[in-house]
Protein backbone atom coordinates (compact mmCIF):
# COMPACT_ATOMS: atom_id res chain seq x y z
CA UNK A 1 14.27 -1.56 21.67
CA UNK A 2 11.98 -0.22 18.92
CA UNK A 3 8.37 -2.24 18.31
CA UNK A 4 9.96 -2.67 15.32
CA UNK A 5 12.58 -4.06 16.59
CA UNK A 6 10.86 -6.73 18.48
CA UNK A 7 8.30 -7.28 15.98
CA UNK A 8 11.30 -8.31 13.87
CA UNK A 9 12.88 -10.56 16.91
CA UNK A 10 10.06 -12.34 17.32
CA UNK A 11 9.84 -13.06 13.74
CA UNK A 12 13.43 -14.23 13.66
CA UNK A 13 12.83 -16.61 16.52
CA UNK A 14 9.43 -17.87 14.39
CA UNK A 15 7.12 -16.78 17.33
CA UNK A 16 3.40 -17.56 16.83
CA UNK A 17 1.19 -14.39 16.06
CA UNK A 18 4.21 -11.99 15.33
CA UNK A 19 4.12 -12.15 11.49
CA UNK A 20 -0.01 -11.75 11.80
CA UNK A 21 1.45 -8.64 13.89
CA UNK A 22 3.46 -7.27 11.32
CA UNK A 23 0.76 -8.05 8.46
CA UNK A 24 -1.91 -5.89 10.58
CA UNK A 25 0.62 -2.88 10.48
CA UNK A 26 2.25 -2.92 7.46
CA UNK A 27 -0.51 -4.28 4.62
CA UNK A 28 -1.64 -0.66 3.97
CA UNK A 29 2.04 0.28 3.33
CA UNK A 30 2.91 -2.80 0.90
CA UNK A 31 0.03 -2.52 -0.68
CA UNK A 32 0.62 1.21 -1.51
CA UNK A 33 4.19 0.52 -2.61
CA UNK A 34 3.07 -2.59 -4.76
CA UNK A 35 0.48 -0.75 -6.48
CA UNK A 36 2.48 1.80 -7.39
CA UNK A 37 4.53 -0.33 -8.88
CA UNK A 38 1.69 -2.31 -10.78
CA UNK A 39 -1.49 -1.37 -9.66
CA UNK A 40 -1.95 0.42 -13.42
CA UNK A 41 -1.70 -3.05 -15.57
CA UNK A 42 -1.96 -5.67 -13.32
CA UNK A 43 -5.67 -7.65 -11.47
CA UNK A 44 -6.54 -6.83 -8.05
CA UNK A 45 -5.34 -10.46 -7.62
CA UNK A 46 -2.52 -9.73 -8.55
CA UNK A 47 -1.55 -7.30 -6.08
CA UNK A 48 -3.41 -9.23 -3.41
CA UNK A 49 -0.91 -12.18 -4.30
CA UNK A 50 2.13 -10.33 -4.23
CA UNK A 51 1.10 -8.43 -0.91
CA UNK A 52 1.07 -12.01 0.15
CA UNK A 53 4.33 -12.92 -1.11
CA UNK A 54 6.23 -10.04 -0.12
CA UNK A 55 5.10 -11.02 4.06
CA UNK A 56 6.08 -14.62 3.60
CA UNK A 57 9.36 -13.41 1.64
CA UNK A 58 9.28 -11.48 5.32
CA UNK A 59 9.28 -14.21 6.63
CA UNK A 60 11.48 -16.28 5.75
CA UNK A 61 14.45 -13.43 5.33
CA UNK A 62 14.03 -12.53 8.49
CA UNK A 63 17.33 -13.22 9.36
CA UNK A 64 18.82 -10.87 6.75
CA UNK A 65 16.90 -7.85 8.78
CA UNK A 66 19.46 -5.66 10.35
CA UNK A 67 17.69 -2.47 12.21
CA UNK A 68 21.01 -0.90 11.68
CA UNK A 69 20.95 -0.75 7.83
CA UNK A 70 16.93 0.77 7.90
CA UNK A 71 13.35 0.34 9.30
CA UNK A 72 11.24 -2.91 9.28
CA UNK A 73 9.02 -0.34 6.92
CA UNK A 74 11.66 0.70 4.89
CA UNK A 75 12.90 -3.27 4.53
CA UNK A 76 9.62 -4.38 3.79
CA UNK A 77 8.93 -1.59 1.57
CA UNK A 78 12.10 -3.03 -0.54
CA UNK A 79 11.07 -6.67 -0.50
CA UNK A 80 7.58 -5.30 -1.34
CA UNK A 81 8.92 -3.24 -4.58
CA UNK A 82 11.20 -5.85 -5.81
CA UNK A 83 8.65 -8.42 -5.65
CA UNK A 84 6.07 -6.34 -7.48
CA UNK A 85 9.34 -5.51 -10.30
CA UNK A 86 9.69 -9.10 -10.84
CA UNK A 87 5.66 -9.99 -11.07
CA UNK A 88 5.60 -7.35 -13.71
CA UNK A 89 8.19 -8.70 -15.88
CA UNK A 90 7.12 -12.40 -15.44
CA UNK A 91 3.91 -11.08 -17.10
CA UNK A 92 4.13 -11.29 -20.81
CA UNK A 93 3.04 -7.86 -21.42
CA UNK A 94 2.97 -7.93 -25.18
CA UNK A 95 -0.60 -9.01 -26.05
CA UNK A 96 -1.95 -9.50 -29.25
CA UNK A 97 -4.13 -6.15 -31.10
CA UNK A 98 -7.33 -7.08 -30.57
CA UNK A 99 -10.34 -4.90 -31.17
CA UNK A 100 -10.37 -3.96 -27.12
CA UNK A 101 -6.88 -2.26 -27.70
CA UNK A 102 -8.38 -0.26 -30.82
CA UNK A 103 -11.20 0.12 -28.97
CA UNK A 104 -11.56 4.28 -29.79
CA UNK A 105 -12.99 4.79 -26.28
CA UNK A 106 -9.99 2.51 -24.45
CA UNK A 107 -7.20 5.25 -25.23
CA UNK A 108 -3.71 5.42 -23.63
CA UNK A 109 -4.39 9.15 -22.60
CA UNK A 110 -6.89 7.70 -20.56
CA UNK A 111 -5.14 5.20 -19.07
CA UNK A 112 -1.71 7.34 -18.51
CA UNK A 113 -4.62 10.17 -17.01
CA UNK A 114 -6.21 7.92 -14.32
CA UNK A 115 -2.68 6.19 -13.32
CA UNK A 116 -1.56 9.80 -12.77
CA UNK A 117 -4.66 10.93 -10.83
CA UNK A 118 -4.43 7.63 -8.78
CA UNK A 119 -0.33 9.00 -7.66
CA UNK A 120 -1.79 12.64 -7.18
CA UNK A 121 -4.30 10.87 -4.74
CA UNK A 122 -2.20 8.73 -3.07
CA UNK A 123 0.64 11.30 -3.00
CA UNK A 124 -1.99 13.37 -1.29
CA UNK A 125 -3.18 11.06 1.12
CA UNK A 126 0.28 10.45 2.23
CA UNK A 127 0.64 13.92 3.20
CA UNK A 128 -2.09 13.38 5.62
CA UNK A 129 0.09 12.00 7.84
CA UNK A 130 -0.32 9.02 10.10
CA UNK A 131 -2.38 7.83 11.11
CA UNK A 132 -4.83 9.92 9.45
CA UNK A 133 -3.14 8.24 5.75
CA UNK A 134 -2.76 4.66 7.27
CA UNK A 135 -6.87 5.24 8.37
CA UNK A 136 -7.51 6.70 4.64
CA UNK A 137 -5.92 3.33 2.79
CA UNK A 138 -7.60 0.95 5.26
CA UNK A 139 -10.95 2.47 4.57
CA UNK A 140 -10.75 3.80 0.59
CA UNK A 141 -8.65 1.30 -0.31
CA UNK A 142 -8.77 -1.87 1.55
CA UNK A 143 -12.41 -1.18 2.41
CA UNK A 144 -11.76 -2.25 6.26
CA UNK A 145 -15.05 -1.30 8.53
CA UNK A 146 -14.34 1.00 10.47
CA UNK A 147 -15.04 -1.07 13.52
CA UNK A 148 -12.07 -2.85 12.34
CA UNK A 149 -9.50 -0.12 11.53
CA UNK A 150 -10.21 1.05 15.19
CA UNK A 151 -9.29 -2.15 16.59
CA UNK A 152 -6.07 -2.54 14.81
CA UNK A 153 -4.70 1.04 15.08
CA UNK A 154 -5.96 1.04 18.70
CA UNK A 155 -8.13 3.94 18.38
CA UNK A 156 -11.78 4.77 19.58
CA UNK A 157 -14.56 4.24 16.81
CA UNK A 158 -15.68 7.80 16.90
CA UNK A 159 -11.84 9.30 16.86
CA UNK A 160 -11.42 6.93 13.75
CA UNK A 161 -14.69 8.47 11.77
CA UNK A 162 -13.84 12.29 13.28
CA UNK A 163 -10.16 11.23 11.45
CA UNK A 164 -12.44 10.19 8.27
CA UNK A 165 -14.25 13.13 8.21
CA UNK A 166 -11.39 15.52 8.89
CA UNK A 167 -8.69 14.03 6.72
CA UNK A 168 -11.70 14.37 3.66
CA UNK A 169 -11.66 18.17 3.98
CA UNK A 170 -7.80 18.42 4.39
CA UNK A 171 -7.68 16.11 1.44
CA UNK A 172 -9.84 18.04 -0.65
CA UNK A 173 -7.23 20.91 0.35
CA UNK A 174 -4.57 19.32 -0.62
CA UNK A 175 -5.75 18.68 -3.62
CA UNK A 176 -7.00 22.05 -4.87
CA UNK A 177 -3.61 23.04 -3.75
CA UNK A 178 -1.40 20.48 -5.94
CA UNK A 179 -4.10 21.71 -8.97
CA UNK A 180 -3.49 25.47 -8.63
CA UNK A 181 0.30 24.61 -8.65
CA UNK A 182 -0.17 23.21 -11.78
């Protein structure tokens, strides 16, 4: 049996500490896949409530998981999109022309230009592999200490920062690479 797989039995049989378990994994993951989905038009809290919403939907469709059909990542990753699909179009996001949207220095090009840098990045960290990408998101984008991330991804304090400090220069790689290919 996977740790997956008992993750997801304990859950089903509403064991204390398992979804706390599962949030500890997975909340780099969701919160990737839910601000992909939004991250470009919606508030941090937002995303922080639907990160929320997608573990408790977790939780209470637990029963509904079958390890057969896919991952607890790839499940999650699901509930986790579909949630963030349905915040957007809850949002009425036809607002009034106000002198902020004219604004000449609040262009679309802009906006379409740092939402496309932000995939590039992310698309890029992602190649990093794990743990080295799960470490990345903790620290850039969840801005977990480090002290922290080591606890949770059971890894030494120095191995985390050496991971840090490695994962910058492979990064910066990476990057260079995807702009030469353009």
């Amino acid at each position: 049996m996977t740790e997956d797989e008992k993750l997801m039995r304990d859950i089903k049989r509403k064991r204390y500490g398992s979804l706390e378990k599962v949030i500890d994994i997975y909340t780099p993951y969701v919160g990737t896949v839910i601000y992909n989905v939004i991250g470009s038009v919606m508030t941090k809290q937002d995303m922080e409530e639907v990160i929320s919403d997608a573990f408790v939907a977790l939780w209470r469709s637990a029963d509904k998981f079958d390890s057969k059909k896919g991952s607890l990542r790839t499940y999650l990753g699901t509930i986790a999109r579909n949630l963030a699909k349905n915040k957007l179009a809850s949002q009425n996001m036809h607002s009034e022309l106000t002198e902020n949207v004219i604004d000449p220095h609040n262009e679309p090009y802009d906006k379409i230009e740092r939402h496309e840098e932000r995939e590039t990045l992310i698309k890029a960290i992602n190649e990093l592999g794990e743990p080295d990408s799960e470490i990345f998101m903790r620290y850039y984008y969840y801005d977990e200490k480090i002290s922290y991330i080591s606890k949770i991804i059971d890894m030494p304090v120095n191995t985390v920062k050496t991971k840090l400090a490695r994962g910058r220069v492979r990064l910066k790689g990476i990057l260079q690479r995807s702009n030469n290919d353009e």
